[in-house]
N, C-alpha and C. Protein backbone atom coordinates (compact mmCIF):
# COMPACT_ATOMS: atom_id res chain seq x y z
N UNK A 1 6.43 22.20 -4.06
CA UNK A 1 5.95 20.85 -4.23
C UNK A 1 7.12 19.98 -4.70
N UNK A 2 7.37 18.95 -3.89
CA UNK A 2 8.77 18.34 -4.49
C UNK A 2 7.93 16.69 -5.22
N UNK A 3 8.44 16.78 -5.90
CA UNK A 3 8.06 15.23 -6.76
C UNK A 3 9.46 14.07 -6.70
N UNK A 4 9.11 13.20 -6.80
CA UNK A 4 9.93 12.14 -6.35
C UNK A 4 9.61 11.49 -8.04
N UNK A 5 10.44 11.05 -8.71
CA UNK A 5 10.35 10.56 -10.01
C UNK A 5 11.84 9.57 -10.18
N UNK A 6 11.07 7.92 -10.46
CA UNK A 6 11.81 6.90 -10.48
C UNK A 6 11.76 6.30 -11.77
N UNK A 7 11.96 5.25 -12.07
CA UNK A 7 11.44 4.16 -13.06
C UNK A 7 11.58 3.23 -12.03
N UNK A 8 10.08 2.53 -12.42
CA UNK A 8 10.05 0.89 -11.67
C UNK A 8 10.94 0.01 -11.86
N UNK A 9 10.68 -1.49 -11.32
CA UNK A 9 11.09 -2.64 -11.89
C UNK A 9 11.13 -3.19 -13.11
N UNK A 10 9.89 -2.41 -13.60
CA UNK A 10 9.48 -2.80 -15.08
C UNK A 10 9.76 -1.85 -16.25
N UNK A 11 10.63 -0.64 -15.77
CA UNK A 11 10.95 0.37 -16.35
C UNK A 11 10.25 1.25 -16.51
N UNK A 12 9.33 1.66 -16.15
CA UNK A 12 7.72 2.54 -16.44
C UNK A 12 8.28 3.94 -15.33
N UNK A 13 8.31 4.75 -16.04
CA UNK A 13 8.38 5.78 -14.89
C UNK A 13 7.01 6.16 -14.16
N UNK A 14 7.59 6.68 -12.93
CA UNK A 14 6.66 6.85 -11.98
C UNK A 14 6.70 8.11 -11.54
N UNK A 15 6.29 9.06 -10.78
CA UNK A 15 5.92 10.39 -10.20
C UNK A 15 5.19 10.14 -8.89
N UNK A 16 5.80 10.02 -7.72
CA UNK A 16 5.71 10.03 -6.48
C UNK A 16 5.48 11.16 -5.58
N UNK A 17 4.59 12.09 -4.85
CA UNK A 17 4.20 13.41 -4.50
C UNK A 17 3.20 13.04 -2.96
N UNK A 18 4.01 13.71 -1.65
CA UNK A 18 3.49 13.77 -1.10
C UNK A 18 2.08 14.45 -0.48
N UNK A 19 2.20 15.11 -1.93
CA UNK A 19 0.83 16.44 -1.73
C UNK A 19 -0.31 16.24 -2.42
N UNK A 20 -1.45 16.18 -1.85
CA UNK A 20 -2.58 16.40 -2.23
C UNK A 20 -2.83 16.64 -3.95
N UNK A 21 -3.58 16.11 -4.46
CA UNK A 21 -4.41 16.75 -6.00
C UNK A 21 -2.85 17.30 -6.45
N UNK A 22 -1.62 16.66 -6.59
CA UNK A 22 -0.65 16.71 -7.50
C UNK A 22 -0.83 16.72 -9.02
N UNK A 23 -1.26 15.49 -9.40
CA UNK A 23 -1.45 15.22 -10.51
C UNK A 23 -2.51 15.50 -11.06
N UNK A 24 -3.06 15.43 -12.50
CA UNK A 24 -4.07 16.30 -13.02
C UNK A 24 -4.92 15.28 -13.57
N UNK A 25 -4.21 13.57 -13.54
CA UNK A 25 -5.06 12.88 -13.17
C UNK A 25 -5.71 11.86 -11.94
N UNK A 26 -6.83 11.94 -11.70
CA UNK A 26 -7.67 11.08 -10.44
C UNK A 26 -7.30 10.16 -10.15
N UNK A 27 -6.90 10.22 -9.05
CA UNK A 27 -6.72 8.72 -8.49
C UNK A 27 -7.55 7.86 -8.36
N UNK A 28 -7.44 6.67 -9.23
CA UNK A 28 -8.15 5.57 -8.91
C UNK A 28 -7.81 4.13 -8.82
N UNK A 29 -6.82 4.20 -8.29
CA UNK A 29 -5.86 2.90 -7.47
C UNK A 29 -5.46 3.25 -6.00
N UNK A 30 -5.30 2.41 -5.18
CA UNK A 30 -5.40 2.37 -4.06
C UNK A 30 -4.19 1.59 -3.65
N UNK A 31 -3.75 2.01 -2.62
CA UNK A 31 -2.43 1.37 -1.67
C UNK A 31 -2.46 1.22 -0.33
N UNK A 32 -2.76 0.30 0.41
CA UNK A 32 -2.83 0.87 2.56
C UNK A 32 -1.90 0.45 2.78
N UNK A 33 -1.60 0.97 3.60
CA UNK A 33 -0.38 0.58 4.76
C UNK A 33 -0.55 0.25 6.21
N UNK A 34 -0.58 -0.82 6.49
CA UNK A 34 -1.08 -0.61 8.62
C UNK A 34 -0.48 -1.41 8.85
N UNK A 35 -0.15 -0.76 10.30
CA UNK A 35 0.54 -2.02 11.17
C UNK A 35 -0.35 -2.58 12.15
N UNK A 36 0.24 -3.37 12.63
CA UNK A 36 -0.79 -4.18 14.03
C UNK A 36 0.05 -4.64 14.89
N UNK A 37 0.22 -4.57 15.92
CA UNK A 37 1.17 -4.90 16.62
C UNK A 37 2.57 -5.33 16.35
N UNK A 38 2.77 -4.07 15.60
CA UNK A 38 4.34 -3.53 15.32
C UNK A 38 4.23 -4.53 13.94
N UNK A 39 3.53 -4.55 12.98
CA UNK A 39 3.76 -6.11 12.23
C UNK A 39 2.91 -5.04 11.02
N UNK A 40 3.85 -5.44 9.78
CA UNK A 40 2.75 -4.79 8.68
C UNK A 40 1.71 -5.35 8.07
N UNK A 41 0.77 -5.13 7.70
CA UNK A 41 0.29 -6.03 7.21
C UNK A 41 0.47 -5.81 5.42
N UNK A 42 0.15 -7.30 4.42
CA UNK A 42 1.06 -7.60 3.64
C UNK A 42 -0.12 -8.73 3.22
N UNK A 43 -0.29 -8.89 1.63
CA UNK A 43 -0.97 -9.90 1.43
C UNK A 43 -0.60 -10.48 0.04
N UNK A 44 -0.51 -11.50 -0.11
CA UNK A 44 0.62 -12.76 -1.06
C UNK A 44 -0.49 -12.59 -2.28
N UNK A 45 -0.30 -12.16 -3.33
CA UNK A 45 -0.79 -11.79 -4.60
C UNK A 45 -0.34 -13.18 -5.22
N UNK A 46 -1.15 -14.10 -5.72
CA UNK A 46 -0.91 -15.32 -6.53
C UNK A 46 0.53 -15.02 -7.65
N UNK A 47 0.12 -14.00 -8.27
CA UNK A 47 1.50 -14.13 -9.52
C UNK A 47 2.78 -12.96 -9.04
N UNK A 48 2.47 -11.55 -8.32
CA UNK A 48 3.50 -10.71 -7.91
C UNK A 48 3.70 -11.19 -6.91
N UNK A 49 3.67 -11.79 -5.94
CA UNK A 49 4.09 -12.00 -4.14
C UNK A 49 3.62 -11.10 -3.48
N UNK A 50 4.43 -10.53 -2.54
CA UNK A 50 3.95 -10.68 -1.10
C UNK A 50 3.90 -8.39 -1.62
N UNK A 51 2.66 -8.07 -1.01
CA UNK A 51 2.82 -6.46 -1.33
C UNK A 51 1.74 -5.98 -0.20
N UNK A 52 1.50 -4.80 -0.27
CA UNK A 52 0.75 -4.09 0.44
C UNK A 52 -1.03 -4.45 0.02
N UNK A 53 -1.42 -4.56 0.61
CA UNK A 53 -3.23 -4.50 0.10
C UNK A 53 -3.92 -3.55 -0.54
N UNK A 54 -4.26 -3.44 -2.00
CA UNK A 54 -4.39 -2.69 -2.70
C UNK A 54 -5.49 -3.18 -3.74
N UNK A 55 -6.06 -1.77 -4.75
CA UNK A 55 -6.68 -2.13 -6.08
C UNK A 55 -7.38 -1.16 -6.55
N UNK A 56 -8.24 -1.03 -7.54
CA UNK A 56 -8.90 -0.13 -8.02
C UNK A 56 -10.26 0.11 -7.70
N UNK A 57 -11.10 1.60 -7.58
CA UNK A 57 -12.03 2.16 -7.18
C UNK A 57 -13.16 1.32 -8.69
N UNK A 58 -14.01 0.72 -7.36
CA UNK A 58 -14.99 0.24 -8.24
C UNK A 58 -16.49 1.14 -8.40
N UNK A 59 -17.50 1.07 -9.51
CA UNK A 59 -18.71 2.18 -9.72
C UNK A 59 -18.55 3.41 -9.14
N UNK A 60 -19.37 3.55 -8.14
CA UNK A 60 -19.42 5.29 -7.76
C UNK A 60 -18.74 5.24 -6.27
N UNK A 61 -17.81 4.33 -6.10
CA UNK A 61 -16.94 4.24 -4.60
C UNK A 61 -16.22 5.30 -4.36
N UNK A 62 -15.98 5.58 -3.27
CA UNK A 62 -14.58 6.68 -3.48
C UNK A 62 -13.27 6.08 -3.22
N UNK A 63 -12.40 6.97 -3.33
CA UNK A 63 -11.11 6.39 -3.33
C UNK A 63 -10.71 6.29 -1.47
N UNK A 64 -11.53 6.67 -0.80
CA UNK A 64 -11.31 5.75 0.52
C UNK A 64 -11.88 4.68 0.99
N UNK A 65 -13.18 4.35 0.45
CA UNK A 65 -13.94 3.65 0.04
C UNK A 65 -13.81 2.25 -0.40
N UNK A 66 -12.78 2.93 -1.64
CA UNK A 66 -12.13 1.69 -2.29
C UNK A 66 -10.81 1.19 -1.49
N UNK A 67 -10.02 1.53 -0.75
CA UNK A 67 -9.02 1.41 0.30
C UNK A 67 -9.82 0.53 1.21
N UNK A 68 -10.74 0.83 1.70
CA UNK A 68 -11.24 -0.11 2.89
C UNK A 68 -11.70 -1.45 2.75
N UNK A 69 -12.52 -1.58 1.07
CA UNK A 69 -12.87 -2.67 0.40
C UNK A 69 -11.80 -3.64 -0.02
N UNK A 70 -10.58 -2.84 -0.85
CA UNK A 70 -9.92 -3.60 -1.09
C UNK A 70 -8.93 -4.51 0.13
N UNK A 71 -9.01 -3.67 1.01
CA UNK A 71 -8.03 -3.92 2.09
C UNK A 71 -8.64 -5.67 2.97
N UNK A 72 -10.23 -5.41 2.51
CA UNK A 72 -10.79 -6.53 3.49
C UNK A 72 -11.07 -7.61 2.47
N UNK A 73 -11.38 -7.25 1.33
CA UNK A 73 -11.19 -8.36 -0.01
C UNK A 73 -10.01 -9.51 -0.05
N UNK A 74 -8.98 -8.54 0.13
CA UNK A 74 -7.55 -9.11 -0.29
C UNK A 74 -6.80 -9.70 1.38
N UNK A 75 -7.49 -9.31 2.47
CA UNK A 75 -6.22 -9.92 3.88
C UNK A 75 -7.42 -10.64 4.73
N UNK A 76 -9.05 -10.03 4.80
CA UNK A 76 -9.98 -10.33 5.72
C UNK A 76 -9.66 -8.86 6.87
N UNK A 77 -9.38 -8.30 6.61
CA UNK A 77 -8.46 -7.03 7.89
C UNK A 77 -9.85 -5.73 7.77
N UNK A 78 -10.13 -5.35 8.58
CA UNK A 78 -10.92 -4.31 8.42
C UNK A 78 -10.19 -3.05 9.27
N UNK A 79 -9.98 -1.82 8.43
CA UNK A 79 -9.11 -1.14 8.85
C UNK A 79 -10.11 0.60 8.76
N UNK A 80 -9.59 0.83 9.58
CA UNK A 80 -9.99 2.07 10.52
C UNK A 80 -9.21 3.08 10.99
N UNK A 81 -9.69 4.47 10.58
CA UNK A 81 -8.67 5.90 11.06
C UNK A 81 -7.63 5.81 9.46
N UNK A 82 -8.30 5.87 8.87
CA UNK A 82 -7.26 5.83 7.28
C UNK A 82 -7.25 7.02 7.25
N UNK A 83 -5.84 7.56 6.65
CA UNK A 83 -5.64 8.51 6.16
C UNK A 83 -4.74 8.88 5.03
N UNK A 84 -5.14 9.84 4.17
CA UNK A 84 -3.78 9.65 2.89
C UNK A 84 -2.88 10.13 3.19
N UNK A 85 -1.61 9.48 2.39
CA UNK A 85 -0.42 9.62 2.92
C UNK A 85 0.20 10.13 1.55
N UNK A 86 0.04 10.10 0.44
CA UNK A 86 0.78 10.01 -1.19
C UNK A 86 -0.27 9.62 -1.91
N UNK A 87 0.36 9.86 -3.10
CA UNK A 87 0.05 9.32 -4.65
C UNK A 87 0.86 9.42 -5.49
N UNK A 88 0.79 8.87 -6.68
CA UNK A 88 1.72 8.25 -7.52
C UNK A 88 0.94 8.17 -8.85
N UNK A 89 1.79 8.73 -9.59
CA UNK A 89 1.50 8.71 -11.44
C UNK A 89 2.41 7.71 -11.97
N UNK A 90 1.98 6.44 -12.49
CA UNK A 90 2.56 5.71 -13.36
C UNK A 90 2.30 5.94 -14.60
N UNK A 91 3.38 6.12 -15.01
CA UNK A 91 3.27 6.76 -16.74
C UNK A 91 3.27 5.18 -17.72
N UNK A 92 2.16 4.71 -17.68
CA UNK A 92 2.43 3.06 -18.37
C UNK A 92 1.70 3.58 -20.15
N UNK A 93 1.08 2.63 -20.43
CA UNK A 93 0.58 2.72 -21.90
C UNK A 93 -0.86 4.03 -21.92
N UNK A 94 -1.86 3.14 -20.34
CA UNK A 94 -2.61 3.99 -20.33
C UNK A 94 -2.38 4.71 -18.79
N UNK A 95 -1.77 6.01 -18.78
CA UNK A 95 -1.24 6.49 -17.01
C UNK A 95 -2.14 6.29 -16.49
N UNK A 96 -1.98 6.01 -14.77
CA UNK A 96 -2.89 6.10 -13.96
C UNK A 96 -2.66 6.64 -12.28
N UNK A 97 -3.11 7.32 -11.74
CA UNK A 97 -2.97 7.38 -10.10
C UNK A 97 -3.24 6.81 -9.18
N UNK A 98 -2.46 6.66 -8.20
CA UNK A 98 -2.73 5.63 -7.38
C UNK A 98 -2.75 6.15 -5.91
N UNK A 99 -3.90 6.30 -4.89
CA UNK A 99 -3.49 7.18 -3.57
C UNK A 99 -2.90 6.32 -2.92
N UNK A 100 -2.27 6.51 -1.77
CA UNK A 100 -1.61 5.59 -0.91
C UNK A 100 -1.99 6.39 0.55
N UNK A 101 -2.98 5.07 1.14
CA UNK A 101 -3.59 5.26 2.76
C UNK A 101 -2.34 4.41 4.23
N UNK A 102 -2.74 5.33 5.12
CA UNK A 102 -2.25 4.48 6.23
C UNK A 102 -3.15 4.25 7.04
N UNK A 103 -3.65 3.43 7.97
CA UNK A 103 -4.94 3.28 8.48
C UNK A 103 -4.36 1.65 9.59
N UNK A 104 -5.60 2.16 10.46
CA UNK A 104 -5.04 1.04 11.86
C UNK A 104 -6.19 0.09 11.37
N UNK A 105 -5.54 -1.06 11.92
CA UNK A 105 -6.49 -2.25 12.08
C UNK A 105 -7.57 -2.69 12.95
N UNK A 106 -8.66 -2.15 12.58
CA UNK A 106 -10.09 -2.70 13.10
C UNK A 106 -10.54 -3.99 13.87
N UNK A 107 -10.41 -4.83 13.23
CA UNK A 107 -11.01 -6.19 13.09
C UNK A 107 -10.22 -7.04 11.87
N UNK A 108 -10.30 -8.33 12.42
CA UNK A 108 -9.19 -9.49 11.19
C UNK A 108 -10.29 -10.71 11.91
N UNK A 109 -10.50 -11.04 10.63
CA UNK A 109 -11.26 -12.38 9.94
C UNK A 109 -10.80 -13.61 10.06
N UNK A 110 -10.90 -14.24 11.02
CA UNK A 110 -9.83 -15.63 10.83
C UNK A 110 -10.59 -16.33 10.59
N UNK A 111 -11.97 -16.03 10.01
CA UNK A 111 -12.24 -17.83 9.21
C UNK A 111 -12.58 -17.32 7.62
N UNK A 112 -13.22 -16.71 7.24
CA UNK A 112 -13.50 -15.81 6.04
C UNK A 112 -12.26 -16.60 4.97
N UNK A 113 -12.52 -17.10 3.65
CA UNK A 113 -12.04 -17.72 3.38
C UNK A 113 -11.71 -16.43 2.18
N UNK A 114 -10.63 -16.78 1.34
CA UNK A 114 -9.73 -15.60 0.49
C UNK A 114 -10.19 -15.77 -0.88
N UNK A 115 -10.37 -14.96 -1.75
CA UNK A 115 -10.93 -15.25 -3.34
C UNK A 115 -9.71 -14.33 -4.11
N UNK A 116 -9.32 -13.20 -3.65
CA UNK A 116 -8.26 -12.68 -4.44
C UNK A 116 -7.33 -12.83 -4.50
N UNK A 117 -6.44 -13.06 -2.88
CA UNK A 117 -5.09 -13.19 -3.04
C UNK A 117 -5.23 -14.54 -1.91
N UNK A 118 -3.65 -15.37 -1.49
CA UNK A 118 -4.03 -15.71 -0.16
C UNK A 118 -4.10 -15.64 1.19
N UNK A 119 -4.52 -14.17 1.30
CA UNK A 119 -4.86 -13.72 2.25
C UNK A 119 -3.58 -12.72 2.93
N UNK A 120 -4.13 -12.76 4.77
CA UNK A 120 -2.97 -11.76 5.08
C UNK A 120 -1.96 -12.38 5.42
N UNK A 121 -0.24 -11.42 5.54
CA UNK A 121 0.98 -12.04 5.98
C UNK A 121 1.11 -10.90 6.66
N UNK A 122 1.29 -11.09 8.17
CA UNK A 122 1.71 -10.01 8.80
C UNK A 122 3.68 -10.21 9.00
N UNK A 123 4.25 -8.90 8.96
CA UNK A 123 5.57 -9.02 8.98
C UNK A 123 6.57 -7.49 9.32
N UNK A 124 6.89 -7.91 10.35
CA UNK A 124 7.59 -7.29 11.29
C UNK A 124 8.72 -6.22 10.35
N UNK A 125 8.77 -4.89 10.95
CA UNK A 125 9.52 -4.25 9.90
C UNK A 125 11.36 -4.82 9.42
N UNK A 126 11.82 -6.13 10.89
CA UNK A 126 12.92 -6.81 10.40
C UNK A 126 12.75 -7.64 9.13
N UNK A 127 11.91 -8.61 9.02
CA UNK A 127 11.43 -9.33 8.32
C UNK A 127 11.04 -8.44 6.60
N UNK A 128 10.50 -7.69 7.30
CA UNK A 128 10.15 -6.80 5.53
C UNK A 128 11.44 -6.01 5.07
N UNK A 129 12.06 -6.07 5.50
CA UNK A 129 13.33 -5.03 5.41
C UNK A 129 14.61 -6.40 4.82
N UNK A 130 14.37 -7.68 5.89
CA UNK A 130 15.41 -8.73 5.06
C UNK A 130 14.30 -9.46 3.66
N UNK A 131 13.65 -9.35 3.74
CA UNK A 131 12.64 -9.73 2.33
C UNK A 131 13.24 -8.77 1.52
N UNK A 132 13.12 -7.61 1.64
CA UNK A 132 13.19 -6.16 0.51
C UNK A 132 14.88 -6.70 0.27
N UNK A 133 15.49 -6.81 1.28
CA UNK A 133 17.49 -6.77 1.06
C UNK A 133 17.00 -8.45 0.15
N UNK A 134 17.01 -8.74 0.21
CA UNK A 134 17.05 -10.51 -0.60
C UNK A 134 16.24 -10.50 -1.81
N UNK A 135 15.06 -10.04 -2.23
CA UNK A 135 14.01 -9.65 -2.63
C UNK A 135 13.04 -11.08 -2.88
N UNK A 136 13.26 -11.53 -1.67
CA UNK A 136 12.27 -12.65 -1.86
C UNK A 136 10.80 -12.46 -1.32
N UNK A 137 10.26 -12.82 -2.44
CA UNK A 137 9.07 -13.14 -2.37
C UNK A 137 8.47 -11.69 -2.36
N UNK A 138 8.87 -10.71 -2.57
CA UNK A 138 8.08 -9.48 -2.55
C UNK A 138 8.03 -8.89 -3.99
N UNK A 139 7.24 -8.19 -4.31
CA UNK A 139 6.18 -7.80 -5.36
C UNK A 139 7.03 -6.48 -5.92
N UNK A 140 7.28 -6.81 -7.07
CA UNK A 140 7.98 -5.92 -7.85
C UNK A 140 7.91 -4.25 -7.21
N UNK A 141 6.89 -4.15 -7.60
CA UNK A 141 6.29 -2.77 -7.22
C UNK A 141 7.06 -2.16 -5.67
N UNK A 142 7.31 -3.56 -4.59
CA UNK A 142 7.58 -3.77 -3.00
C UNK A 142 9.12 -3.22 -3.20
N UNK A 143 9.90 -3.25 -4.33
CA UNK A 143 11.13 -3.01 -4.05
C UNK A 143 11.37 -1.87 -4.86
N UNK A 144 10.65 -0.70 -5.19
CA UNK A 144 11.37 0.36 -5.91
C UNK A 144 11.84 1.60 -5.26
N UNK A 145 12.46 2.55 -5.60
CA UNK A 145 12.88 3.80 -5.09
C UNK A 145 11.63 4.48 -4.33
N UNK A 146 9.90 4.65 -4.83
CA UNK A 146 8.97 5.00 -4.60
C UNK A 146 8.79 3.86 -3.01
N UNK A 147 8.35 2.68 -3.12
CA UNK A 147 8.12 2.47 -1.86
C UNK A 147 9.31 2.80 -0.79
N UNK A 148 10.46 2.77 -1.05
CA UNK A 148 11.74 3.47 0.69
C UNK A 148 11.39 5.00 0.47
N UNK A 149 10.70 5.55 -0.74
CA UNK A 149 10.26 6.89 0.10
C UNK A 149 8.88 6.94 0.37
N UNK A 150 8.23 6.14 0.52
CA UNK A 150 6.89 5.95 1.24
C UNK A 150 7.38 5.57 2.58
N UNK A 151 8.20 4.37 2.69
CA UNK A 151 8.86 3.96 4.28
C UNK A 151 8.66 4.55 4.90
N UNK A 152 10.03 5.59 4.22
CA UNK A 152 10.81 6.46 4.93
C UNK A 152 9.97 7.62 5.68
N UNK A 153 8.50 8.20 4.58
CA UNK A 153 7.71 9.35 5.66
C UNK A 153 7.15 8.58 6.59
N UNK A 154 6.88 7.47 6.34
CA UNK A 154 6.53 6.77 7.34
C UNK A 154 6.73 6.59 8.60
N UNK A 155 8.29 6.07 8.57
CA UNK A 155 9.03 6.25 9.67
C UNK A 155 9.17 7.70 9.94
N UNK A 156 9.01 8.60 9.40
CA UNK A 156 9.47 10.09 9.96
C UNK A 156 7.67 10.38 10.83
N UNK A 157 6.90 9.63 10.41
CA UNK A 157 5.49 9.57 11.72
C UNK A 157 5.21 8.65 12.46
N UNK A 158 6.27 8.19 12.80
CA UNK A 158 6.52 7.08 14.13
C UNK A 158 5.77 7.26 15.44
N UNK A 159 5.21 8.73 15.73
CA UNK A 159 4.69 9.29 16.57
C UNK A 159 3.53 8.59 16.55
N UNK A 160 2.64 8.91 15.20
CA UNK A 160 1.00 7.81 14.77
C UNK A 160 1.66 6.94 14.81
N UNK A 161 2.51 5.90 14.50
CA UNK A 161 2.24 4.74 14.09
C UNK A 161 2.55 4.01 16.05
N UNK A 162 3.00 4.71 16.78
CA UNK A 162 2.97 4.10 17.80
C UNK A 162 1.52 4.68 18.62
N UNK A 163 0.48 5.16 18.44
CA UNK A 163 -0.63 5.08 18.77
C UNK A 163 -1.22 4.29 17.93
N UNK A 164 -1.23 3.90 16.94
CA UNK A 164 -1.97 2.79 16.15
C UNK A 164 -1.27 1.71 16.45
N UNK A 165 -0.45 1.54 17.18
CA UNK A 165 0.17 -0.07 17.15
C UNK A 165 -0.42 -0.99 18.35
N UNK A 166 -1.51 -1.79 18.73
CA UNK A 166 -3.03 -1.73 19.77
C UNK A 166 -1.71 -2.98 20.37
């Protein structure tokens, strides 16, 4: 089992694990990842900027559950064929886990008006890659050692992501 262990932006170490039930605590934060016609999708958080669509498992939801909710809360995107990809232990005051899904895009909302964030930014992996090199406008969390090794398996399943790209 190899673990990937950084400190954030904010100095908080983290524990990054591509494997299943790593950690000994539950994940109950959420991360997706999808593309849509080669374009990630990405949604502008009022105070962090621009990050992945994410949040925490609400009552008796599950943690894919909560991936699909949060995903359509926060962009209007309804996303489909999710699958986990990681999780992550942030060691903060109180630790917590966080799974991280990849999943294709369903259906997108273009009138549905936004209450959490403002909504979706779709952006091409040039575009997210000169955002990440500049670090504009992207979300603390968007630029640490943990997300280029999320990328990076990413890109090493280029195979899915070009059947999910409609």
């Amino acid at each position: 089992m190899m673990i990937i262990s950084f400190k954030d932006l904010n100095g908080i170490q983290v524990d990054l694990s591509f494997e299943k039930n790593t950690f000994s605590i539950e994940a109950r934060h959420v991360l997706v990842l999808a593309k849509h016609q080669k374009k990630w999708l990405l949604t502008k958080h009022p105070k962090r900027g621009l990050e992945f669509p994410g949040g925490k498992v609400e009552g008796n939801e599950s943690i894919l559950e909560a991936a699909i909710r949060e995903t359509w809360e926060e962009t209007n995107v309804e996303i489909i064929n999710v699958e986990w990809l990681a999780e992550y232990l942030v060691h903060d005051e109180k630790p917590f886990c966080k799974a991280v899904f990849i999943a294709e895009v369903g259906y997108i909302e273009e009138k549905r008006p936004n209450f959490e964030t403002d909504g979706a930014l779709w952006l091409s992996t040039d575009d997210f890659l000169h955002n990440n090199n500049n670090n504009n406008n992207l979300s603390f969390h968007m630029r640490d050692a943990g997300m280029k090794a999320i990328l990076e398996k990413v890109s090493a399943l280029e195979g899915k992501w070009n059947n999910r790209e409609n």
